[in-house]
Protein backbone atom coordinates (compact mmCIF):
# COMPACT_ATOMS: atom_id res chain seq x y z
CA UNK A 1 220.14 66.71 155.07
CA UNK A 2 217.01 64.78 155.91
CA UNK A 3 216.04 62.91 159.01
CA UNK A 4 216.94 59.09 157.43
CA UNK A 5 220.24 60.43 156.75
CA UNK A 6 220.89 62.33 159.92
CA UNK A 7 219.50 59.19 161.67
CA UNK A 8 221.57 56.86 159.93
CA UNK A 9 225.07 58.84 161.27
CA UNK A 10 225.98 59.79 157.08
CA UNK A 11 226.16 63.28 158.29
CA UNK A 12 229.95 63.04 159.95
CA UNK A 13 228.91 62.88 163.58
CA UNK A 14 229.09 59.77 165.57
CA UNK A 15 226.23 58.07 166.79
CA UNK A 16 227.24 57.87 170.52
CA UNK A 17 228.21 60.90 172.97
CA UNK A 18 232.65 60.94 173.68
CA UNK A 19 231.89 59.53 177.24
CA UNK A 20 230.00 56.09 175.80
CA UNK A 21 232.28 55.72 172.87
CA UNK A 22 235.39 56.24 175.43
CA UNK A 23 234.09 53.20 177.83
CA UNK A 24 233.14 50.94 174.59
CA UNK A 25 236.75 51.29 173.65
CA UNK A 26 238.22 50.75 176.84
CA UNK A 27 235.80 48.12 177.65
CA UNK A 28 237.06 46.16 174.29
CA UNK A 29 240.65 46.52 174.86
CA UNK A 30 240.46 44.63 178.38
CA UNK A 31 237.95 41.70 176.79
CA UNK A 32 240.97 41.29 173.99
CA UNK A 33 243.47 41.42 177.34
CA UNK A 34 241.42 38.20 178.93
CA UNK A 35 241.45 36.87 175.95
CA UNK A 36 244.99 36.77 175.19
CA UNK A 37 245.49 36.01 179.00
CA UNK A 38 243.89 33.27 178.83
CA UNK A 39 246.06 31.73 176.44
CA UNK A 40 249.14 33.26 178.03
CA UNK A 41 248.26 31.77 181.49
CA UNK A 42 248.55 28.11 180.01
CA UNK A 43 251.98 28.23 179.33
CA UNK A 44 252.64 30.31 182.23
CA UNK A 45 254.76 28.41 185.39
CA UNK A 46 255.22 31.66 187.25
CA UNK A 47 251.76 32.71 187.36
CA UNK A 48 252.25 36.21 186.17
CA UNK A 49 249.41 35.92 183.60
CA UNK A 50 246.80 34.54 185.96
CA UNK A 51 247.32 37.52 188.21
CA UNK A 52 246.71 40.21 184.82
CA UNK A 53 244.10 37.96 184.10
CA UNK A 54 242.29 38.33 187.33
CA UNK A 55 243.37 42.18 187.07
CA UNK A 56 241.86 42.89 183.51
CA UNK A 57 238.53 40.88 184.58
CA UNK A 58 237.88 43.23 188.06
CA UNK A 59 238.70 46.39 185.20
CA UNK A 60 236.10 44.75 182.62
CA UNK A 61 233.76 44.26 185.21
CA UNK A 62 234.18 47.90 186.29
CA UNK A 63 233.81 49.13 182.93
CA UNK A 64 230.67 47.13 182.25
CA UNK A 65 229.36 48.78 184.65
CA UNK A 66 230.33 52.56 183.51
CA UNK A 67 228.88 51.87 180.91
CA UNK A 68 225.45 50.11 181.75
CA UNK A 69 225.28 53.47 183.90
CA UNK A 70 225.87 55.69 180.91
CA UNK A 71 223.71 54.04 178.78
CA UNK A 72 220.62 54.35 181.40
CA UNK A 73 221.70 58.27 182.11
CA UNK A 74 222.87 59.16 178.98
């Protein structure tokens, strides 16, 4: 297979390492968490949402980081 083709990922692998692709993912789940928290939280008297909220932005902010590391060391 030539180089445009390897390049361009046709070849069957990905075109990010396990470790990258694993914090992407997770990263994504917990923005689609605040997301849906935030709506949740509005019609929420006890609270409990706001608290997950807070929860799942500390975790996305974690992530974010992860994988700003990874992407400078990997």
């Amino acid at each position: 297979m030539d180089t445009k083709t390897r390049q361009a990922g046709l070849e069957g692998e990905s075109p990010v390492d396990d470790a990258t692709y694993n914090l992407l993912q997770a990263l994504t789940s917990k923005l689609e968490a605040i997301e849906a928290y935030e709506i949740y939280a509005q019609d929420d008297p006890q609270g409990v949402f706001g608290e997950l909220l807070n929860e799942e932005r500390n975790h996305a902010e974690r992530l974010l980081e992860a994988l700003r590391g990874q992407l400078r060391n990997g």
